[in-house]
Protein backbone atom coordinates (compact mmCIF):
# COMPACT_ATOMS: atom_id res chain seq x y z
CA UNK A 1 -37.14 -0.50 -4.26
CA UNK A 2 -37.54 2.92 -5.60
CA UNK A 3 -34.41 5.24 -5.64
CA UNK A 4 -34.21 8.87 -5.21
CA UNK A 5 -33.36 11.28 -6.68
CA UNK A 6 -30.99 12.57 -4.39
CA UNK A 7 -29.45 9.98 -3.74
CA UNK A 8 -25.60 9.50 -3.66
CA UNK A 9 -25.33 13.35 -4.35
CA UNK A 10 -21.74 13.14 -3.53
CA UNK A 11 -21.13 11.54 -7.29
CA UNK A 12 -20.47 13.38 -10.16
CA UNK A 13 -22.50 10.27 -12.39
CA UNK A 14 -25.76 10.84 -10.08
CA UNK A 15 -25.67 14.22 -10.59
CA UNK A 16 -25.58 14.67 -14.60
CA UNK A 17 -29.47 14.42 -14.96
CA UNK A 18 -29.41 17.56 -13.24
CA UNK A 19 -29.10 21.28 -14.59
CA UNK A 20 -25.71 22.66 -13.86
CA UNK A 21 -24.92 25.16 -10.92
CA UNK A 22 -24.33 28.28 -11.11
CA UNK A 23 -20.71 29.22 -12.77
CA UNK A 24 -17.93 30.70 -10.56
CA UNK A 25 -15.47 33.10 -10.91
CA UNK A 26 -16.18 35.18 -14.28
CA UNK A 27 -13.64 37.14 -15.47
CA UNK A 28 -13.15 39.56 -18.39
CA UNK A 29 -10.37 41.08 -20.59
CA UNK A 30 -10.63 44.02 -22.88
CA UNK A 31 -9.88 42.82 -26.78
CA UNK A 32 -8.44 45.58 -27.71
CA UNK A 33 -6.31 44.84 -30.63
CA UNK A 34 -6.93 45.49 -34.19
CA UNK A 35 -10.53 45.84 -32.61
CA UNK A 36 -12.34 48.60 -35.42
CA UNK A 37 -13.96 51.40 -33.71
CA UNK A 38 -17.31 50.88 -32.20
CA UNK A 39 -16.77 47.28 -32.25
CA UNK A 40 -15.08 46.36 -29.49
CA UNK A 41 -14.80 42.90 -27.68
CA UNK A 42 -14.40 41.41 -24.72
CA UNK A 43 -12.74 37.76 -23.19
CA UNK A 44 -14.82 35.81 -20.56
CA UNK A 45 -13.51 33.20 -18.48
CA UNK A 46 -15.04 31.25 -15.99
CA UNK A 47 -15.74 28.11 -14.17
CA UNK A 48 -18.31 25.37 -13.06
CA UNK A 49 -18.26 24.13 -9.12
CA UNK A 50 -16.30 21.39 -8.75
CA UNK A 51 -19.48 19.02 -7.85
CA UNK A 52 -21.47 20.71 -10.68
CA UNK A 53 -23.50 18.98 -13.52
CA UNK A 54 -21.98 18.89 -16.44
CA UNK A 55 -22.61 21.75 -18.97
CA UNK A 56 -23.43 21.39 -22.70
CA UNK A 57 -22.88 25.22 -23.66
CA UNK A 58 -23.14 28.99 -21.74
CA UNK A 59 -24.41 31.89 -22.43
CA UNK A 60 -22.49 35.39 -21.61
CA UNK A 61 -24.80 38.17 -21.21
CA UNK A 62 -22.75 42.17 -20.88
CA UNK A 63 -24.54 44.69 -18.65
CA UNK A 64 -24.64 46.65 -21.86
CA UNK A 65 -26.54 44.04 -23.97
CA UNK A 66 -24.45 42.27 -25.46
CA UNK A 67 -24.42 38.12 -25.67
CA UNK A 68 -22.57 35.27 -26.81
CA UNK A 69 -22.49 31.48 -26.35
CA UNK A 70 -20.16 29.12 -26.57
CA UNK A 71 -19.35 25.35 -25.15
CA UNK A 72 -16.67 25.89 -22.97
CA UNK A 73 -14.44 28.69 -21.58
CA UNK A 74 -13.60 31.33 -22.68
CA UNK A 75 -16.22 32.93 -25.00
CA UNK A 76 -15.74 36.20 -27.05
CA UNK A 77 -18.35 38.83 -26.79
CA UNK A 78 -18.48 41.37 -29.67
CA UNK A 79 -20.03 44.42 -30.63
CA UNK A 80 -19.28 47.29 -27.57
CA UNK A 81 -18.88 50.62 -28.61
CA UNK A 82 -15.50 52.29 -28.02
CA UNK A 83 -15.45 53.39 -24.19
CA UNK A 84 -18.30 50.99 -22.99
CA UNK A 85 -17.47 49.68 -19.10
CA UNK A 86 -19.71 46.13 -18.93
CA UNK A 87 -19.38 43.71 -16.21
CA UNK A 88 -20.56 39.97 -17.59
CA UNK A 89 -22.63 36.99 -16.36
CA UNK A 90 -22.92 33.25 -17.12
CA UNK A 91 -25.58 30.54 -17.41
CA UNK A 92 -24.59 27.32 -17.94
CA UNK A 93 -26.81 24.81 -19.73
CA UNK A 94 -27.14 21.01 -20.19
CA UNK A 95 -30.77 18.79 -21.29
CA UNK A 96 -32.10 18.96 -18.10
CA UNK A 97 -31.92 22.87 -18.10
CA UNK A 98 -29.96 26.01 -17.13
CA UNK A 99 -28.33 27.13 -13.93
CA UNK A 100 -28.67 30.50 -12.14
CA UNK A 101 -27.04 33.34 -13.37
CA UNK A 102 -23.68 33.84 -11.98
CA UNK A 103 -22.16 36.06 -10.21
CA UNK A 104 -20.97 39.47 -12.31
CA UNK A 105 -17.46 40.27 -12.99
CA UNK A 106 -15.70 42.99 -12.33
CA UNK A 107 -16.03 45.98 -15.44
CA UNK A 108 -13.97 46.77 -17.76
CA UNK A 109 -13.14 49.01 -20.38
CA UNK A 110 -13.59 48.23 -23.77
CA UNK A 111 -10.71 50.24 -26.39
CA UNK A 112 -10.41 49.81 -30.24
CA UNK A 113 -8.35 51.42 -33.20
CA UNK A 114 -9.19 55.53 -33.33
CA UNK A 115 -11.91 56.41 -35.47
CA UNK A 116 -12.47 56.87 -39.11
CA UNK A 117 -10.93 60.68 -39.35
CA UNK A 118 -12.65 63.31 -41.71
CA UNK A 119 -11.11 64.22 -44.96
CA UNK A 120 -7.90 66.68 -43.91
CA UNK A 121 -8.11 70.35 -45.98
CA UNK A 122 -4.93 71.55 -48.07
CA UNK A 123 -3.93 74.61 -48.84
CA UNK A 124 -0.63 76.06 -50.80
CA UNK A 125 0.34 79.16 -49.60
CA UNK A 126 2.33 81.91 -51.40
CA UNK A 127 5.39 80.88 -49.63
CA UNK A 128 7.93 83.76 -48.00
CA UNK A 129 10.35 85.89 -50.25
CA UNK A 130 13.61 83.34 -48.38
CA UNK A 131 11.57 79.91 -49.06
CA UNK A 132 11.09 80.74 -52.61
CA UNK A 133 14.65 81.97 -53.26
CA UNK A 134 15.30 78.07 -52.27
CA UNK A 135 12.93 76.69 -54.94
CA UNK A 136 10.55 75.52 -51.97
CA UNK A 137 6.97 74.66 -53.12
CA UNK A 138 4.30 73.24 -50.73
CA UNK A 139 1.31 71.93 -49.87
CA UNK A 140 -0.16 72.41 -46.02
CA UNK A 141 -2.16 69.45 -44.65
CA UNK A 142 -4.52 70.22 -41.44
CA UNK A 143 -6.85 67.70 -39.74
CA UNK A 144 -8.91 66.87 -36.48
CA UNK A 145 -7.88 64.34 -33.99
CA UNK A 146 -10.50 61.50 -34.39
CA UNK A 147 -12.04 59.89 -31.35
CA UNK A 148 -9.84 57.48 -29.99
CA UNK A 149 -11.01 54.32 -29.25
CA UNK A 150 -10.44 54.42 -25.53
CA UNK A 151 -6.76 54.73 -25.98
CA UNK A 152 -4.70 57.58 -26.55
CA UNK A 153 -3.35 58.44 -30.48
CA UNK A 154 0.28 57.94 -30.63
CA UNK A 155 0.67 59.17 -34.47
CA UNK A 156 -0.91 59.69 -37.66
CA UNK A 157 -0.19 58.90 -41.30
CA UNK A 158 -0.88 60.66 -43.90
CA UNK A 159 -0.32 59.92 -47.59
CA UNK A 160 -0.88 62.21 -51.62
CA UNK A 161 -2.33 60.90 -54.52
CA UNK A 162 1.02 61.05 -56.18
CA UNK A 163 2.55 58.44 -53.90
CA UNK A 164 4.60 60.69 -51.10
CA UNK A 165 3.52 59.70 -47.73
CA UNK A 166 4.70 60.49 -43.94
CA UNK A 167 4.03 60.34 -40.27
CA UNK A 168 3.60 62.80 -37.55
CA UNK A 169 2.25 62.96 -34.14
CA UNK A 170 1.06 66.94 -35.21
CA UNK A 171 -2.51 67.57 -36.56
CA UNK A 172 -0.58 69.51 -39.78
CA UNK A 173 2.12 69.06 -41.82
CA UNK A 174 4.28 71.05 -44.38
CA UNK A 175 4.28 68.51 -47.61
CA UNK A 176 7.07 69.60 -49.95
CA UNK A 177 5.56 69.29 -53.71
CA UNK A 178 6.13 70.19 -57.32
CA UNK A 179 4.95 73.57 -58.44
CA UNK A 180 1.84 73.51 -60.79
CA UNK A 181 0.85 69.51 -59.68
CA UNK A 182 -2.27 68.95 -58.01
CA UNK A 183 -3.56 66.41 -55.55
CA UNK A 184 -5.56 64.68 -52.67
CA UNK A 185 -4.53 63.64 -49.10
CA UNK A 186 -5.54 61.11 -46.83
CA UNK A 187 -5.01 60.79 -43.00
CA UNK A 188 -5.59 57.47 -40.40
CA UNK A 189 -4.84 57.66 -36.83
CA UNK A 190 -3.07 55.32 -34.71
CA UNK A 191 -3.20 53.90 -30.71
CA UNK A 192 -1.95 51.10 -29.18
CA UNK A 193 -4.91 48.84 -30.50
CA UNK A 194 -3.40 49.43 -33.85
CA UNK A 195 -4.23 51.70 -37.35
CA UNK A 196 -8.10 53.33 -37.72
CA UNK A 197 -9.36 53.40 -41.55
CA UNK A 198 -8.13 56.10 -43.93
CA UNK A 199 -10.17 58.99 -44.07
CA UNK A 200 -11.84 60.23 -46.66
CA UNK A 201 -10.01 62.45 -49.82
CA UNK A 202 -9.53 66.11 -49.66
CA UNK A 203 -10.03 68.16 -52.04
CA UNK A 204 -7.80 68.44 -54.90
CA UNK A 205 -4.76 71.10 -54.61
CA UNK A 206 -2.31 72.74 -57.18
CA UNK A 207 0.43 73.37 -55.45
CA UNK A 208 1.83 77.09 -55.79
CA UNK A 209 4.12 77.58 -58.91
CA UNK A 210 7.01 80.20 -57.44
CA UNK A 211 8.73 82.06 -60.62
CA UNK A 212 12.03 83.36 -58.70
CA UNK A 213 12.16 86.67 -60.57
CA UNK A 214 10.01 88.97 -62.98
CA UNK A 215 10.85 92.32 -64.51
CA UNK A 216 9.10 95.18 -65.79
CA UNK A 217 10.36 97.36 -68.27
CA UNK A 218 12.32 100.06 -67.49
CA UNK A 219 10.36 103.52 -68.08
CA UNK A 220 9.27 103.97 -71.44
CA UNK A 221 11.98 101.93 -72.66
CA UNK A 222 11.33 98.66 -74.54
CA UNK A 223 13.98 96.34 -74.14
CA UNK A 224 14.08 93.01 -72.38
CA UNK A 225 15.45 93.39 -69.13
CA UNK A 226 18.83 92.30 -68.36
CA UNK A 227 19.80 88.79 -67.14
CA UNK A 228 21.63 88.66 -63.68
CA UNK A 229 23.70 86.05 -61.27
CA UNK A 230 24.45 86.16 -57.47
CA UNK A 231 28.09 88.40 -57.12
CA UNK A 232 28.89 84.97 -54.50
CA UNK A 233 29.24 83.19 -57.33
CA UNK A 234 32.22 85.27 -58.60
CA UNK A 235 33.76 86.31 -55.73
CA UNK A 236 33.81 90.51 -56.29
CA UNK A 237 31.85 93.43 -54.86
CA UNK A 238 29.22 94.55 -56.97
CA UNK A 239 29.88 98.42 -58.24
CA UNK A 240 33.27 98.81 -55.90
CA UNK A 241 34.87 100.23 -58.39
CA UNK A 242 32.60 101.15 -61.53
CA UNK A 243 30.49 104.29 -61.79
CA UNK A 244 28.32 104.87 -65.14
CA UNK A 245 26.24 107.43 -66.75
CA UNK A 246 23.67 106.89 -69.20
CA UNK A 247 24.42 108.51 -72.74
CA UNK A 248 21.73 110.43 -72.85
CA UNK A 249 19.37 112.15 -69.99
CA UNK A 250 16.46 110.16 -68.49
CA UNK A 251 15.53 109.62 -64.86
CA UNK A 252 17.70 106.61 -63.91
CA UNK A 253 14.82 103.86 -62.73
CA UNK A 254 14.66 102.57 -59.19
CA UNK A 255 14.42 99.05 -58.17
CA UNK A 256 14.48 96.51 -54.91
CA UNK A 257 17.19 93.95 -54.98
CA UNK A 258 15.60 90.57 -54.51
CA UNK A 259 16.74 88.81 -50.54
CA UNK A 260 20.26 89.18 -50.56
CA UNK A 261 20.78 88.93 -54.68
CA UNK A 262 22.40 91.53 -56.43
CA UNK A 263 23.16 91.76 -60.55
CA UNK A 264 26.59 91.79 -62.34
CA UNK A 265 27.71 94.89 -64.32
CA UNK A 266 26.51 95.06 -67.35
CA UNK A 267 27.21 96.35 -70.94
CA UNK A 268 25.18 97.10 -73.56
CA UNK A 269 23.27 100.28 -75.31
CA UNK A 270 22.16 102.57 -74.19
CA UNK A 271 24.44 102.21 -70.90
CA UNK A 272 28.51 102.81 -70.80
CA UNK A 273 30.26 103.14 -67.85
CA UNK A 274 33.96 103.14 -66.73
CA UNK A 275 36.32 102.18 -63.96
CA UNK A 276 36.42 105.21 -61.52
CA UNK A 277 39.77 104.79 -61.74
CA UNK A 278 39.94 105.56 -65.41
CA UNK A 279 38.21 108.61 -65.15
C-alpha cells in the first residue's frame, strides 16, 4: 500500500524530505565597532517554524544588495557604506530546496569609524611681541572634520614627525616647537565605533626662529651696542637718580624699549654721567 506524501505531517521525521518554511522573526543589529568606514556590517538573527524542515544553510539578502550565508543563526553581512538604512530577508535551504523569502526586518542604520581625514596644513606664525619675550615658538595645525561614519566625532589626535603628539576635540591646535626645526603632522578622528586611519602628511614646516632682541647702530657711530638686563632683576628704578651728557655734541638717538624691558646704566666712552645728586 502506497503512502503519501503527506502523510503524518504532524512529525518532524516525515517532514525532512521537504524544503524548509519560510524563516520567522529576522532581526538586525548595527556592527558598528571598529567597523572601517564604508564598510559597515550588520547582525541577523532569525528563526525556522517550529514544525519546519530542517535547514542545511540561509541566505541573508540587505535591501541595499548586500548577501551572506551561513548554516545557522546569526549571519554577518558586510560591506554597507557608512549611513546605509537596509532591512534584511532570509531563505532557508536544505536538498530538497529553498523556502520563501521571509518576512523583512525592521531597518537599521549602519555606523563605522570616521573617515580617512585629509592631510591638516601648518603654518608658524611670527608670534606677538609678549609670546616671544617668553621664548614661545609654534607651529599651528588646522584640519576638516571628516565624515563620520554615522556617529558623531568625539575627538581627534594628532601627532609631528618628531614624536610630540596630542588630542583635542577643536579642528586646530597651537603645537609648541623648537625654533628653526621642521616637520609633518598627521590627524585621525574618533566616534564611538572607535579610531578612523591617519591622514595623510602635511607639508613640511620650520617652525619660526624668534631672536628676542636686535640692535642697530647708533647714528654714525660704530660700536657694538650695549648689552642690557631687566631692572626686576635688581630691584632699582632705572635713571631715578642719574642724569648724563654725552662728552661731546651729537643728537642723542631715540629708541623703543622692548614690552616692559628696560636697560641698566651704563659706562663706557664716549658716555659719562653722574648722580644728580653730585652735581
Amino acid at each position: 500500500m502506497a503512502i503519501g506524501k503527506n502523510l503524518g505531517a504532524n512529525s518532524q521525521s516525515s517532514n525532512d524530505f521537504l524544503e524548509p518554511f519560510a524563516p520567522i522573526n529576522v532581526t538586525a543589529t548595527n556592527v558598528g565597532t571598529d567597523r572601517p568606514y564604508n564598510d559597515g556590517a550588520a547582525s541577523v538573527s532569525f528563526e525556522l517554524p517550529a514544525n519546519s524542515p530542517a535547514a542545511t544553510s540561509y541566505e541573508v539578502t540587505a535591501s541595499t544588495g548586500e548577501t551572506a550565508t551561513g548554516s545557522s543563526s546569526p549571519i554577518v553581512v558586510t560591506g554597507f557604506d557608512s549611513g546605509d538604512t537596509p532591512t534584511f530577508t532570509v531563505v532557508a535551504s536544505n536538498d530538497s530546496g529553498d523556502s520563501p523569502a521571509s518576512s523583512a526586518s525592521s531597518a537599521i542604520t549602519i555606523t563605522t569609524v570616521p573617515a580617512t581625514m585629509a592631510a591638516p596644513s601648518v603654518s608658524s606664525p611670527t608670534p606677538s611681541a609678549a609670546t616671544n619675550a617668553a621664548g614661545a615658538e609654534q607651529d599651528v595645525v588646522t584640519w576638516t572634520a571628516p565624515a563620520n561614519g554615522g556617529s558623531a566625532i568625539t575627538n581627534y589626535h594628532w601627532t609631528s614627525s618628531d614624536g610630540k603628539s596630542g588630542d583635542t576635540t577643536e579642528l586646530s591646535v597651537t603645537v609648541n616647537q623648537e625654533g628653526g626645526t621642521s616637520q609633518t603632522y598627521t590627524v585621525y578622528a574618533t566616534n564611538g565605533n572607535g579610531d578612523g586611519a591617519d591622514s595623510p602628511a602635511s607639508s613640511s614646516i620650520t617652525t619660526f626662529g624668534f631672536t628676542p632682541f636686535s640692535f642697530t647702530p647708533f647714528g654714525n657711530f660704530g660700536f657694538t651696542p650695549f648689552g642690557f638686563v631687566p631692572f626686576s632683576n635688581f630691584g632699582f628704578v632705572p635713571f631715578g637718580n642719574f642724569s648724563f651728557t654725552p662728552t661731546f655734541a651729537f643728537t642723542p638717538f631715540n629708541f623703543t624699549p622692548f614690552g616692559n624691558f628696560a636697560f641698566t646704566p651704563f659706562n663706557f666712552t664716549p658716555f659719562n654721567f653722574l648722580p644728580s645728586f653730585l652735581k
